[in-house]
C-alpha atoms as a PDB file:
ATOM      1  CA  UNK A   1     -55.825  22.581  18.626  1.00  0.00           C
ATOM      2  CA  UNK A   2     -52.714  23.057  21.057  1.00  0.00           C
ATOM      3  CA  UNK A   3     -55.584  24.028  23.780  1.00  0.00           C
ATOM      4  CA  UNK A   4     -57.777  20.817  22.934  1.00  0.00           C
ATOM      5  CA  UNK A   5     -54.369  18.578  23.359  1.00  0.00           C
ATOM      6  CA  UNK A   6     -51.601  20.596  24.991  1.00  0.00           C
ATOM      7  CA  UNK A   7     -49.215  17.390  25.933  1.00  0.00           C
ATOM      8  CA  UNK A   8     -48.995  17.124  21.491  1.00  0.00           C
ATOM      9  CA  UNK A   9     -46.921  19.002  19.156  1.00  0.00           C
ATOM     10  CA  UNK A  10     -47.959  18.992  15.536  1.00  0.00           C
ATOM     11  CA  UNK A  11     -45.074  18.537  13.184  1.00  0.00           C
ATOM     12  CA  UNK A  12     -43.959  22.550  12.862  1.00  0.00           C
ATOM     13  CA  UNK A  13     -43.645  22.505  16.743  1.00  0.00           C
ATOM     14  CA  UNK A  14     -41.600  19.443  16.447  1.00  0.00           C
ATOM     15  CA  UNK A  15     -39.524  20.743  13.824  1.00  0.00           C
ATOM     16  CA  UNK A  16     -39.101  24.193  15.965  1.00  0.00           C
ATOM     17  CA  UNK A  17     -37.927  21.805  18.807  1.00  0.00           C
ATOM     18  CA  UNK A  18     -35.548  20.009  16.859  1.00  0.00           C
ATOM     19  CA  UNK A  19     -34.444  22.459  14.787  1.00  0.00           C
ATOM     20  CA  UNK A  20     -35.436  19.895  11.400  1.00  0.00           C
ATOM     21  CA  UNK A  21     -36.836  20.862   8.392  1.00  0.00           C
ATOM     22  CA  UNK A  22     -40.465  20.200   8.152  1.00  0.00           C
ATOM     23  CA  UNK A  23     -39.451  18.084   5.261  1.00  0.00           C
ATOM     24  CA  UNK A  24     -37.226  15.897   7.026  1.00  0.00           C
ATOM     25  CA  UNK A  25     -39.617  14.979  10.188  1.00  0.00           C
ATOM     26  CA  UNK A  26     -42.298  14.243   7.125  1.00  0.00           C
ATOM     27  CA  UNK A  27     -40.281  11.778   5.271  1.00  0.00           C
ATOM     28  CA  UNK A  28     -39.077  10.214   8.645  1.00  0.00           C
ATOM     29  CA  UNK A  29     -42.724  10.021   9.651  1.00  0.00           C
ATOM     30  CA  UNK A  30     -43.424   8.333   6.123  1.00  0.00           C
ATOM     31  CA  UNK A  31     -40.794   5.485   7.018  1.00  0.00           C
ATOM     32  CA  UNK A  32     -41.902   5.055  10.358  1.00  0.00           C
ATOM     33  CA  UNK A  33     -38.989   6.690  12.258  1.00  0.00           C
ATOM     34  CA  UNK A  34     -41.133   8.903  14.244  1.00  0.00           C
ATOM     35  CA  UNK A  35     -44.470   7.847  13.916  1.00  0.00           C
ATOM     36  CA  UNK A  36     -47.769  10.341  15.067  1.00  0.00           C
ATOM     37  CA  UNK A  37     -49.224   9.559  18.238  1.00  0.00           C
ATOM     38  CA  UNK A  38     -52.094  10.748  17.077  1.00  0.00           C
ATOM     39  CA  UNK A  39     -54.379  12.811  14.162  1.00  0.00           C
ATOM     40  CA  UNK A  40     -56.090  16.072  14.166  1.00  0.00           C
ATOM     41  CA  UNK A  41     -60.028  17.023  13.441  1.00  0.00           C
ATOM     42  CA  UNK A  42     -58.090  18.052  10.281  1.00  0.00           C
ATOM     43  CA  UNK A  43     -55.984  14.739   9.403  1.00  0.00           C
ATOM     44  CA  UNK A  44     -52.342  16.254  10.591  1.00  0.00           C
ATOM     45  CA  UNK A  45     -49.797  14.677  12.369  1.00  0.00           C
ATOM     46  CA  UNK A  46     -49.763  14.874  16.446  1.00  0.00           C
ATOM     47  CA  UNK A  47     -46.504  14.240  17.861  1.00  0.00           C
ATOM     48  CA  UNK A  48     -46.373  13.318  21.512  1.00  0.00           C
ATOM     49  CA  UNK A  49     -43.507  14.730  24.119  1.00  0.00           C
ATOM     50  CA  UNK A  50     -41.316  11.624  23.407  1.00  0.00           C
ATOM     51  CA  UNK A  51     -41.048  12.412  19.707  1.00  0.00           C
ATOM     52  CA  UNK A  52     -38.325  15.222  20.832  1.00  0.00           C
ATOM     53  CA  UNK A  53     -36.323  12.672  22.017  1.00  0.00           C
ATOM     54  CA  UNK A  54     -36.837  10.097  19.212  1.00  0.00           C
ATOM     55  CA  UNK A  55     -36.110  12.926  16.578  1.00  0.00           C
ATOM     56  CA  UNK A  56     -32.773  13.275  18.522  1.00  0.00           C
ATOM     57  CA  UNK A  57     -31.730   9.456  18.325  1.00  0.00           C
ATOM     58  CA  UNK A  58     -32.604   9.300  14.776  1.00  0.00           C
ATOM     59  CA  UNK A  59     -30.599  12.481  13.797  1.00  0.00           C
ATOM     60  CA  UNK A  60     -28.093  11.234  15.973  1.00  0.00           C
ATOM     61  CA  UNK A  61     -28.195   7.637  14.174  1.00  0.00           C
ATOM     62  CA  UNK A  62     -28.140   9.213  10.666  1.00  0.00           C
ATOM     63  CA  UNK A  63     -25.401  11.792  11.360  1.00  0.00           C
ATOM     64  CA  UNK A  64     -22.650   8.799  12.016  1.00  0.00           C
ATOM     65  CA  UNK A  65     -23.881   7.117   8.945  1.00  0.00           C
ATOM     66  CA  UNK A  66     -26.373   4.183   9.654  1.00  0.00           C
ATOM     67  CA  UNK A  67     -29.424   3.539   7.092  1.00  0.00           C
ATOM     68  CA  UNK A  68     -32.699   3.386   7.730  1.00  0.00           C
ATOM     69  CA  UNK A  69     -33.430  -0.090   8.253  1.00  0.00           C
ATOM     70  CA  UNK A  70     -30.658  -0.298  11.045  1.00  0.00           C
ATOM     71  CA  UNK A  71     -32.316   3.265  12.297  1.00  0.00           C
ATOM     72  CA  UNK A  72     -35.998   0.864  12.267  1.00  0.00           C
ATOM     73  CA  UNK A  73     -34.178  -1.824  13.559  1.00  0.00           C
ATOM     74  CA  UNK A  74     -32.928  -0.157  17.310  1.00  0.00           C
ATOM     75  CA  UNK A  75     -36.324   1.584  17.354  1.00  0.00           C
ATOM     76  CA  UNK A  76     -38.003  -1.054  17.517  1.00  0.00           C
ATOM     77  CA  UNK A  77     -35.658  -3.029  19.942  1.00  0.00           C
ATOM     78  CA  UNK A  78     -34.809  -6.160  17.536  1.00  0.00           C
ATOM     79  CA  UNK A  79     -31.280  -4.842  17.523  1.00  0.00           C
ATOM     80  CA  UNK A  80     -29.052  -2.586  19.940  1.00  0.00           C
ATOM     81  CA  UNK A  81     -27.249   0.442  19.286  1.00  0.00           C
ATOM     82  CA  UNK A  82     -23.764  -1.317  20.403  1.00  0.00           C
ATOM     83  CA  UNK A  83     -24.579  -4.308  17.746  1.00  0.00           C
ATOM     84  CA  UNK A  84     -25.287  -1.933  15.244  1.00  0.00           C
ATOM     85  CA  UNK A  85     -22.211   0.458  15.633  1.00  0.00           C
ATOM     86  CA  UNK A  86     -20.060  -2.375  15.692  1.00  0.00           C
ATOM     87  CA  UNK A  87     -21.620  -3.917  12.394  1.00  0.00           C
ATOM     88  CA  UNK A  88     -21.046  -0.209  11.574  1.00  0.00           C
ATOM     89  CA  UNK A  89     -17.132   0.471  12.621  1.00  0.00           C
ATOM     90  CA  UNK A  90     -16.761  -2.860  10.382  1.00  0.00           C
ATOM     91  CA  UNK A  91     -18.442  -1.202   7.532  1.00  0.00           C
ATOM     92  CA  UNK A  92     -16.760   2.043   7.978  1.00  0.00           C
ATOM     93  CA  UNK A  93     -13.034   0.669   8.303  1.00  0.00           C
ATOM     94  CA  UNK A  94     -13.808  -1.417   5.035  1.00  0.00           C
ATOM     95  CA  UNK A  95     -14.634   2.572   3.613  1.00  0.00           C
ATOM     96  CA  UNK A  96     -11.720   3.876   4.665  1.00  0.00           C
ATOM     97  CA  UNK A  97      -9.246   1.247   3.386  1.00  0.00           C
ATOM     98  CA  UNK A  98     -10.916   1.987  -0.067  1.00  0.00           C
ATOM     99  CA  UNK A  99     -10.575   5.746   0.530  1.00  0.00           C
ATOM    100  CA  UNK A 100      -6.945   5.294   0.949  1.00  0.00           C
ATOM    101  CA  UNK A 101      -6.828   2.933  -2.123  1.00  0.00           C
ATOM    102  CA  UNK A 102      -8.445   5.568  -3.927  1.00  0.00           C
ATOM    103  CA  UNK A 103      -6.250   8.466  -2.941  1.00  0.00           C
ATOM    104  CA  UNK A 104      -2.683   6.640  -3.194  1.00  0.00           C
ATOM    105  CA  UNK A 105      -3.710   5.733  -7.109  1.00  0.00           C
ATOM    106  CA  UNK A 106      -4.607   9.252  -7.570  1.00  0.00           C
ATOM    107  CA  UNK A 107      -1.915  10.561  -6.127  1.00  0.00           C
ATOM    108  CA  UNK A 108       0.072   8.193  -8.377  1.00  0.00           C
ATOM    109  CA  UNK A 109      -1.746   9.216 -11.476  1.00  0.00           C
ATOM    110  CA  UNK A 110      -1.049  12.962 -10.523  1.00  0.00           C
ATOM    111  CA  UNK A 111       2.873  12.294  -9.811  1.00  0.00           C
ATOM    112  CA  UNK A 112       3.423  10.089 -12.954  1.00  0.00           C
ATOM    113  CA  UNK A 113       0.949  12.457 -15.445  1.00  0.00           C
ATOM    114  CA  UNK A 114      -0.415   8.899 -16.418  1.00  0.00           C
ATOM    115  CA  UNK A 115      -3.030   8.008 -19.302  1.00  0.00           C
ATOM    116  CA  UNK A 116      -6.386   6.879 -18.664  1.00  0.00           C
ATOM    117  CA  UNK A 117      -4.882   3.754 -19.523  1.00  0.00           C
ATOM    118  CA  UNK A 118      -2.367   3.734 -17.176  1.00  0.00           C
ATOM    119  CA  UNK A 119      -4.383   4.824 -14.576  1.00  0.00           C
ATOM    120  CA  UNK A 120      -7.016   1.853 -15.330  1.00  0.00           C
ATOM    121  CA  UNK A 121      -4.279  -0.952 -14.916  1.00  0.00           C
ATOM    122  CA  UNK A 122      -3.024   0.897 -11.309  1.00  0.00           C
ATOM    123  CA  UNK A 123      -6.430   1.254 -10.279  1.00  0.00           C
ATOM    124  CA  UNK A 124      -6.469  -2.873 -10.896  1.00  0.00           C
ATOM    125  CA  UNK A 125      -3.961  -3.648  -9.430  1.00  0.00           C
ATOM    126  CA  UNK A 126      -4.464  -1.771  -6.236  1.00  0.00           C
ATOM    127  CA  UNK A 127      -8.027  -3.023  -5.622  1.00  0.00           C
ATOM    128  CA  UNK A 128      -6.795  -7.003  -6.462  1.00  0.00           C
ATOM    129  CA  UNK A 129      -7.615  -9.064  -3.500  1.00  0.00           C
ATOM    130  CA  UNK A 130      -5.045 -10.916  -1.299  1.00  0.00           C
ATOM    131  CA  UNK A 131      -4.937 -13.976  -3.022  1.00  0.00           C
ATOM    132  CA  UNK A 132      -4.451 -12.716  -6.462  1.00  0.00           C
ATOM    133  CA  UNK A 133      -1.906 -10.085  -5.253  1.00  0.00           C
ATOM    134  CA  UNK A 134      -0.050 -13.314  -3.912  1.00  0.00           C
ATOM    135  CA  UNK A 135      -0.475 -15.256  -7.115  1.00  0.00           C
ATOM    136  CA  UNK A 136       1.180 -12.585  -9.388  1.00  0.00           C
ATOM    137  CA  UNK A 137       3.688 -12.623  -6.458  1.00  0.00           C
ATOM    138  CA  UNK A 138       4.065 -16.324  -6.702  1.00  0.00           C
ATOM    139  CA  UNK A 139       3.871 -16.901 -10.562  1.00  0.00           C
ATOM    140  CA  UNK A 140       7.162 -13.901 -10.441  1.00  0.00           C
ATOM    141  CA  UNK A 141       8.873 -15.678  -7.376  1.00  0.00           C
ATOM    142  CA  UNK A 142       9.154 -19.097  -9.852  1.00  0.00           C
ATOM    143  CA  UNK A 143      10.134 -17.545 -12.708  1.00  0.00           C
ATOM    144  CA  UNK A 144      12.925 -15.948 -11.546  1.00  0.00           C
ATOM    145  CA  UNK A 145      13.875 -18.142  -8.198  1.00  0.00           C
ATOM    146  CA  UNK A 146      12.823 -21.297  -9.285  1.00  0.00           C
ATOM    147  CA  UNK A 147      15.377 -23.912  -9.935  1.00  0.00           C
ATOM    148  CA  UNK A 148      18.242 -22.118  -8.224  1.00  0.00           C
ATOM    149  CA  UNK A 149      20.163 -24.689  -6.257  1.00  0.00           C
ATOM    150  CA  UNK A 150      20.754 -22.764  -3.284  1.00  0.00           C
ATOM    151  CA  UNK A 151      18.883 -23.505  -0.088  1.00  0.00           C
ATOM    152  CA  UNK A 152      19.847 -19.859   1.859  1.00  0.00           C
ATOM    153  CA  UNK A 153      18.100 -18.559  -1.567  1.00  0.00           C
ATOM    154  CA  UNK A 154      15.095 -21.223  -1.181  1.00  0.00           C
ATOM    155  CA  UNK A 155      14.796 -20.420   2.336  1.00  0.00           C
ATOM    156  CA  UNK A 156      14.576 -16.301   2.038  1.00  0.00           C
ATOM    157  CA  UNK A 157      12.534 -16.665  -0.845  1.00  0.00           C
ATOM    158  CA  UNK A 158       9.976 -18.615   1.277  1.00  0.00           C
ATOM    159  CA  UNK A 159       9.863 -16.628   3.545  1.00  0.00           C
ATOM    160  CA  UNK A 160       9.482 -13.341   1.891  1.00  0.00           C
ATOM    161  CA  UNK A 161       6.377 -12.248   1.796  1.00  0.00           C
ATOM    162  CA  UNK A 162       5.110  -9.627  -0.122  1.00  0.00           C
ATOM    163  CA  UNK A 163       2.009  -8.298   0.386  1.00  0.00           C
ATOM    164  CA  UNK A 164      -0.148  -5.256   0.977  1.00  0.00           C
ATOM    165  CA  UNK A 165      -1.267  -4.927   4.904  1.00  0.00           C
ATOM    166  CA  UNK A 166      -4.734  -5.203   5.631  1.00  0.00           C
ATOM    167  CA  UNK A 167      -4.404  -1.255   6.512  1.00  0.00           C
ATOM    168  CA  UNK A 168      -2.040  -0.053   4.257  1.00  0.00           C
ATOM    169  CA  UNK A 169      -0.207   3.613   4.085  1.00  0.00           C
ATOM    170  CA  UNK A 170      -0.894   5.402   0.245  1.00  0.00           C
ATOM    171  CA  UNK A 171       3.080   5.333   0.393  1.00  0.00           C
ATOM    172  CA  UNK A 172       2.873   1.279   0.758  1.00  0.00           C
ATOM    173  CA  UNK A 173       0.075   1.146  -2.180  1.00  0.00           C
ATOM    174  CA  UNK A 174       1.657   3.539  -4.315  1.00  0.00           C
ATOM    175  CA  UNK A 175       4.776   0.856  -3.668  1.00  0.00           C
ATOM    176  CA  UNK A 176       2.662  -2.369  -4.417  1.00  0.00           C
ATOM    177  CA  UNK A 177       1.114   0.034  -7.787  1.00  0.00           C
ATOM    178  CA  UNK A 178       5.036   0.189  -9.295  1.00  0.00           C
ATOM    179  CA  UNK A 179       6.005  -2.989  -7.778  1.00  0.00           C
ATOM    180  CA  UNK A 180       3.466  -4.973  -9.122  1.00  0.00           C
ATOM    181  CA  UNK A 181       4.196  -3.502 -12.697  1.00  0.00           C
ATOM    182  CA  UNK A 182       7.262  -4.425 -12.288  1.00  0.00           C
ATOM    183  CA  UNK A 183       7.176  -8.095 -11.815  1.00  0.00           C
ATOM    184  CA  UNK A 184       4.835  -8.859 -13.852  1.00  0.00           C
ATOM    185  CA  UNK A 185       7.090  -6.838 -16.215  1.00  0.00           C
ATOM    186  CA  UNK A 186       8.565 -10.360 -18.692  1.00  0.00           C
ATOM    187  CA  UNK A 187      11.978  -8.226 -19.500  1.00  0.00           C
ATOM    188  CA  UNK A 188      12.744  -7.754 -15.257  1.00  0.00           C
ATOM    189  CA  UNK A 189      11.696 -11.092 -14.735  1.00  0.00           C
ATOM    190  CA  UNK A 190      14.613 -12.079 -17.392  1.00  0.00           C
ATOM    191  CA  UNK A 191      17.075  -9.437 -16.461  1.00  0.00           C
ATOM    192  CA  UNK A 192      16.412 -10.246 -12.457  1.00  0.00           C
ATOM    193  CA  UNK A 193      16.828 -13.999 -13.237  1.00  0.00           C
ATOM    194  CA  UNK A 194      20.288 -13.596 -14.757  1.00  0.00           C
ATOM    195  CA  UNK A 195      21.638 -11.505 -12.155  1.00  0.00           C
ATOM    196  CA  UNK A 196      20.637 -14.231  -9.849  1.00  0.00           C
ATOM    197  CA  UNK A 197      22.077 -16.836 -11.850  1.00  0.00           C
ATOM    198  CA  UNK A 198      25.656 -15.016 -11.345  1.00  0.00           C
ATOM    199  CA  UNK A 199      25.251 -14.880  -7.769  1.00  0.00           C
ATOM    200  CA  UNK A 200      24.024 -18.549  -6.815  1.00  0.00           C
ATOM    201  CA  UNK A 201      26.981 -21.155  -5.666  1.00  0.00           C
ATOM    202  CA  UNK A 202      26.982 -24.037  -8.162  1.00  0.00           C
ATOM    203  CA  UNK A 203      26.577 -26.911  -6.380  1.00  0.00           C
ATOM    204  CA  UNK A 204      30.221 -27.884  -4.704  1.00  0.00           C
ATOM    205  CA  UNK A 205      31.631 -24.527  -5.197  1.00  0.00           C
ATOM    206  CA  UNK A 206      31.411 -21.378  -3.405  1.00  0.00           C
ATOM    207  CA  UNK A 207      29.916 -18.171  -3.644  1.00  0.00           C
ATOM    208  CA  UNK A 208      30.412 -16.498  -6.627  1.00  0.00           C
ATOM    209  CA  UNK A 209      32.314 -13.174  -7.147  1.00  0.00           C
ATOM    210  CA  UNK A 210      30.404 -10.278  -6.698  1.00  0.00           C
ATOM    211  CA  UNK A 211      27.408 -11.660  -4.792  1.00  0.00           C
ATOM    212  CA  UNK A 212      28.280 -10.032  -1.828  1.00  0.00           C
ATOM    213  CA  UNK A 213      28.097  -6.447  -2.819  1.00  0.00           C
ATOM    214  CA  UNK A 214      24.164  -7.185  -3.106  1.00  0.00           C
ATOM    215  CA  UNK A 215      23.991  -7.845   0.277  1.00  0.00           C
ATOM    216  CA  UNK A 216      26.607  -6.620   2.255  1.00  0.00           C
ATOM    217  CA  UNK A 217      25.986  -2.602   2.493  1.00  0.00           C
ATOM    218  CA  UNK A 218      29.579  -2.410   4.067  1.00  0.00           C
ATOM    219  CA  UNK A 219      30.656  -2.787   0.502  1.00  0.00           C
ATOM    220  CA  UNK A 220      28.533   0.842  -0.684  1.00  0.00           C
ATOM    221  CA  UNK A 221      29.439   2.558   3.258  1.00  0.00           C
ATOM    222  CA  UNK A 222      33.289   2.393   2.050  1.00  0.00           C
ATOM    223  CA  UNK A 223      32.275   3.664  -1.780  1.00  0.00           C
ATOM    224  CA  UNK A 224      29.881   6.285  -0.318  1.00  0.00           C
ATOM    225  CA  UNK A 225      33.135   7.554   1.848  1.00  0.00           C
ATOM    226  CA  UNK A 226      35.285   7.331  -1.273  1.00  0.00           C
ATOM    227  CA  UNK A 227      32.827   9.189  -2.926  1.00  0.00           C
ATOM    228  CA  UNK A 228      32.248  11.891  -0.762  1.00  0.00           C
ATOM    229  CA  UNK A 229      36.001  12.556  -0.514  1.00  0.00           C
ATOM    230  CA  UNK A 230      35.867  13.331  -4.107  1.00  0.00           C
ATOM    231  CA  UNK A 231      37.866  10.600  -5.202  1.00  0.00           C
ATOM    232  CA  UNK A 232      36.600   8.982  -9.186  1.00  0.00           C
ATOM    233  CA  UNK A 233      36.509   6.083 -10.455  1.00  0.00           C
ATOM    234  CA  UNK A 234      39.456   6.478 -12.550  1.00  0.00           C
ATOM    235  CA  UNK A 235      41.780   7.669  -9.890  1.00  0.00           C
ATOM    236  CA  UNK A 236      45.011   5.837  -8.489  1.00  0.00           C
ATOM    237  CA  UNK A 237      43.038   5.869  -5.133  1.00  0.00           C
ATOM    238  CA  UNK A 238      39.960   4.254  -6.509  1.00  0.00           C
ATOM    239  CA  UNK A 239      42.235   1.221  -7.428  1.00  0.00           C
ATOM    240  CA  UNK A 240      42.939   0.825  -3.976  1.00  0.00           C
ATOM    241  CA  UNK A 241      39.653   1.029  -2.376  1.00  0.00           C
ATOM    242  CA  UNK A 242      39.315  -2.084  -4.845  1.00  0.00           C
ATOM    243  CA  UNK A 243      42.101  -3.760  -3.279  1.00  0.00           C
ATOM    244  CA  UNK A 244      40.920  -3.143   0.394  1.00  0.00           C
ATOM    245  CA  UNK A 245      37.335  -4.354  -1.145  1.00  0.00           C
ATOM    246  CA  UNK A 246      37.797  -7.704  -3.280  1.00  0.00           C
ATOM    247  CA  UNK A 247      41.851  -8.420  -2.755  1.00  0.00           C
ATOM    248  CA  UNK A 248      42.828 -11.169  -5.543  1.00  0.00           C
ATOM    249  CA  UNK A 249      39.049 -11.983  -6.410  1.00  0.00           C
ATOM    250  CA  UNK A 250      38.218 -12.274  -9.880  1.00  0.00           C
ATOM    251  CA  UNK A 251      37.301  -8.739 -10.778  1.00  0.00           C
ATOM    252  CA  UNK A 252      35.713  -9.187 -14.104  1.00  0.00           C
ATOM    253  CA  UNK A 253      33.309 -11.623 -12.735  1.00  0.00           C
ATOM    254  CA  UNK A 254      32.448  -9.018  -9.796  1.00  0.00           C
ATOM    255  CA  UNK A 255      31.999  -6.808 -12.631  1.00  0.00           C
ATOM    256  CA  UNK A 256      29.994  -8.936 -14.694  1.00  0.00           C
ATOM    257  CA  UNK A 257      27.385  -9.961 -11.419  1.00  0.00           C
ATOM    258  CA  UNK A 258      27.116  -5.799 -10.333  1.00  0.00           C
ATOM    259  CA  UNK A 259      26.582  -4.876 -14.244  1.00  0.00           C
ATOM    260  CA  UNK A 260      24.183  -7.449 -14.468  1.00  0.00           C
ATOM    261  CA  UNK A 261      22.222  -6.087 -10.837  1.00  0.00           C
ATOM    262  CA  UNK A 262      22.221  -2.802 -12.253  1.00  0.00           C
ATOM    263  CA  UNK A 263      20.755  -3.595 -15.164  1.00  0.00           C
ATOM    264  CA  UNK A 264      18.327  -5.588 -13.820  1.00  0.00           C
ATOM    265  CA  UNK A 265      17.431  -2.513 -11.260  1.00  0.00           C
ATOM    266  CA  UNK A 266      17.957  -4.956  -8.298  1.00  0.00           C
ATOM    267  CA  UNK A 267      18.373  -2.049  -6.139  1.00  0.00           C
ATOM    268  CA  UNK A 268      14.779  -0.143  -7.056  1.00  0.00           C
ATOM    269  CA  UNK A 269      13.446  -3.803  -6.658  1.00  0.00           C
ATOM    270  CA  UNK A 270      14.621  -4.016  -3.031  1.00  0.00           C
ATOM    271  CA  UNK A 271      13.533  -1.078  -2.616  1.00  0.00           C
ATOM    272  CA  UNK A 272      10.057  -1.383  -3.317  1.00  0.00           C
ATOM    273  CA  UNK A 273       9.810  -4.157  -1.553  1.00  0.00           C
ATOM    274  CA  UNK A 274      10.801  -2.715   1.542  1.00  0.00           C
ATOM    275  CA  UNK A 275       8.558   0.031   1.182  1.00  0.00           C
ATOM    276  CA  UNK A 276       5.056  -2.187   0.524  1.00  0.00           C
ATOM    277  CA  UNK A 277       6.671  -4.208   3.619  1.00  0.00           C
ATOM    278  CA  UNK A 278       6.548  -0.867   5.608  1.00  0.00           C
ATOM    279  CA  UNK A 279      10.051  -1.007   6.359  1.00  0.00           C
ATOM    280  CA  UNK A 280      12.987   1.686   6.311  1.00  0.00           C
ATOM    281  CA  UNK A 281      14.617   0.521   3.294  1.00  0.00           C
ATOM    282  CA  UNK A 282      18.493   1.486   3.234  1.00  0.00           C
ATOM    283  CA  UNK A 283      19.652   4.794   1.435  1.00  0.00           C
ATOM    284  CA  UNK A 284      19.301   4.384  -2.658  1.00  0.00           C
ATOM    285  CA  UNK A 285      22.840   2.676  -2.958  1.00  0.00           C
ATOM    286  CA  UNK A 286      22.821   3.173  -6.971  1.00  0.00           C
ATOM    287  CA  UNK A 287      25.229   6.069  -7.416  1.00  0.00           C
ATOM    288  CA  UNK A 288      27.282   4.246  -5.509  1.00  0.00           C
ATOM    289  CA  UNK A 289      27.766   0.898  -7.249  1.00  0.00           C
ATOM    290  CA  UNK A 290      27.485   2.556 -10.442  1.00  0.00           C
ATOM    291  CA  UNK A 291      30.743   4.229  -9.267  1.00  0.00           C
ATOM    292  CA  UNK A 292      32.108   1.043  -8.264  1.00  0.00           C
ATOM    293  CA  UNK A 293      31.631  -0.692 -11.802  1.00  0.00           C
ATOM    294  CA  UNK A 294      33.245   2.170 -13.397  1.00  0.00           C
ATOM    295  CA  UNK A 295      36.017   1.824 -11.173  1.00  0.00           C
ATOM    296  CA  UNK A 296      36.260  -1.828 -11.860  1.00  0.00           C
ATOM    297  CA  UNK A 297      36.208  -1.492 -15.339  1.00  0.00           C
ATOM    298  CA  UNK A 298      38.702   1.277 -15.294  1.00  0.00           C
ATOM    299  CA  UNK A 299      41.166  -1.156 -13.314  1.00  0.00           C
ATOM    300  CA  UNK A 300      40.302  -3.933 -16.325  1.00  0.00           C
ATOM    301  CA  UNK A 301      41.371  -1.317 -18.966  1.00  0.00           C
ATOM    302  CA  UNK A 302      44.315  -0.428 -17.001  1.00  0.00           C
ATOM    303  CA  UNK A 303      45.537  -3.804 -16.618  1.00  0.00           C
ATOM    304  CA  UNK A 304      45.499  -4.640 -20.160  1.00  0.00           C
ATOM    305  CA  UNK A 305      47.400  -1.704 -21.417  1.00  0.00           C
END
C-alpha cells in the first residue's frame, strides 16, 4: 500500500509520527479533527503529509484546555486561535478564582477541625455573589449604624466598603468566611451597636469619654511601652500612665465605652475587615486595652477606699 501511495500515511504511521496512541488519532478522526484524505482497497484510513501538522495543532489545542467544538471551530477557519484563547484566558481566570475559593475554605475547614455543617455554611458564604455579599453587608451596616446621629460616623460608614476583590488572596476569603459569620452573628450585631452607642456625640455635646482609644493607636503605643517595661495594672505607675492618658476625664465612662469594645470584639472586627480589604491591619491591640481596663478599674477601686 505505502508503494501504491507513498505521499499517505495510514493511521499507525501517523501515530509513529506524532507519537499518539492509535486510539487517540481514531477518535479524533471520528469527530472530524483530522479527517482521512483518503481510503484503502481495504477501507482504512489514509492520512496525507499535512495530517502531521494538524495532529500537532490539535494536541497543541487540547493540551491548554480548549474542547472540541472550539478545536472544530479554528480548523475550519470560522474562528481564530487569538479569539478563542482569549474566550479561553476568560474561562480559565473564572477557574482559578474558584480554585482559590475552594482551597481557602478548605484550608479553613482544616485549621478550625469544622463539621460538615460548618463547612457547608463557609462553603456558602464564600461562593455568594457580589451583590448578596453586599446585602448581608448592608442589612449589618443598618442594624448596628443606623440611626446614630453622627455625620463623621455616617460618612465612614458610607464609605466603607467591604467586599471580596474580584481576585481575592485565600487569606482575604478565609477573612470574608469569619467575617461574614460574624455579622450576621444577632448577639455582635447587639454587642457592636452598644459600644457604638457609648462612643457617638449626642447631638450638642461632645465626644464621649473613651471613644478615642478606638481610634487613636497612640493611646495602645504608650500601654504597649508600659507593658513591656513590666509595669501592671495595679501598680502606682500604671495610675500615672492614666493621668498622662485621660487627665480629669471621666474614667468610669472610659471604662464603661473600652469594656463595652471588648466585649463586643471591636478589635477582631477591625481586624477582619482590614484583612478582606487587603490591608496591613495594625498589631492585635487586645492585650493591651485589656490591660488598660484593668488599670482603670483598679484606679476606681482605689479611689473609693
Amino acid at each position: 500500500m505505502d508503494d501504491e501511495r507513498p505521499d499517505v500515511l495510514t493511521i499507525g504511521q501517523l501515530a509513529h509520527r506524532t507519537g499518539l496512541p492509535v486510539r487517540t488519532l481514531r477518535f479524533w478522526s471520528d469527530e472530524g479533527l483530522v479527517p482521512p484524505v483518503a481510503r484503502s482497497a481495504g477501507g482504512y484510513r489514509l492520512y496525507g503529509p499535512g495530517s502531521v501538522a494538524r495532529v500537532e495543532l490539535v494536541r497543541t489545542l487540547r493540551e491548554l484546555g480548549l474542547g472540541l467544538d472550539d478545536v472544530c471551530r479554528v480548523l475550519s477557519g470560522s474562528t481564530t486561535v487569538a479569539e478563542v484563547a482569549e474566550a479561553h484566558v476568560a474561562a480559565l481566570d473564572a477557574r482559578i478564582r474558584s480554585l482559590k475559593v475552594s482551597r481557602a475554605v478548605l484550608s479553613t475547614v482544616a485549621k478550625r477541625g469544622s463539621t460538615v455543617e460548618e463547612t457547608t455554611l463557609m462553603n456558602r458564604l464564600a461562593r455568594l455573589s457580589a451583590a448578596e455579599r453586599k446585602q448581608i453587608v448592608d442589612d449589618f451596616k443598618e442594624e448596628v449604624f443606623g440611626g446614630l446621629e453622627d455625620p463623621r460616623l455616617r460618612d465612614r460608614m458610607r464609605d466603607y466598603s467591604i467586599d471580596l476583590p474580584d481576585d481575592p488572596t485565600p487569606e482575604q476569603v478565609d477573612a470574608w468566611i469569619e467575617l461574614a459569620e460574624l455579622v450576621r452573628d444577632p448577639g455582635f450585631r447587639a454587642r457592636l451597636r452598644t459600644w457604638l452607642e457609648l462612643n457617638t456625640p449626642v447631638p450638642g455635646q461632645g465626644r464621649p469619654p473613651g471613644a478615642s482609644i478606638w481610634w487613636a493607636r497612640q493611646v495602645v503605643q504608650v500601654v504597649a511601652e508600659v507593658r513591656k517595661d513590666g509595669v501592671a495594672p495595679e501598680d502606682p505607675a500604671a495610675a500615672e500612665v492614666l493621668s498622662e492618658l485621660f487627665g480629669d476625664t471621666d474614667r468610669a465612662a472610659v471604662l464603661r465605652s473600652l469594656e463595652a469594645g471588648l466585649e463586643a470584639g471591636a478589635e477582631h472586627y477591625f481586624r477582619l475587615v482590614a484583612r478582606v480589604r487587603g490591608r496591613n491591619s495594625s498589631p492585635d491591640a487586645t492585650e493591651e486595652l485589656r490591660w488598660l481596663a484593668r488599670a482603670l478599674r483598679a484606679a476606681g477601686a482605689a479611689e473609693q477606699v
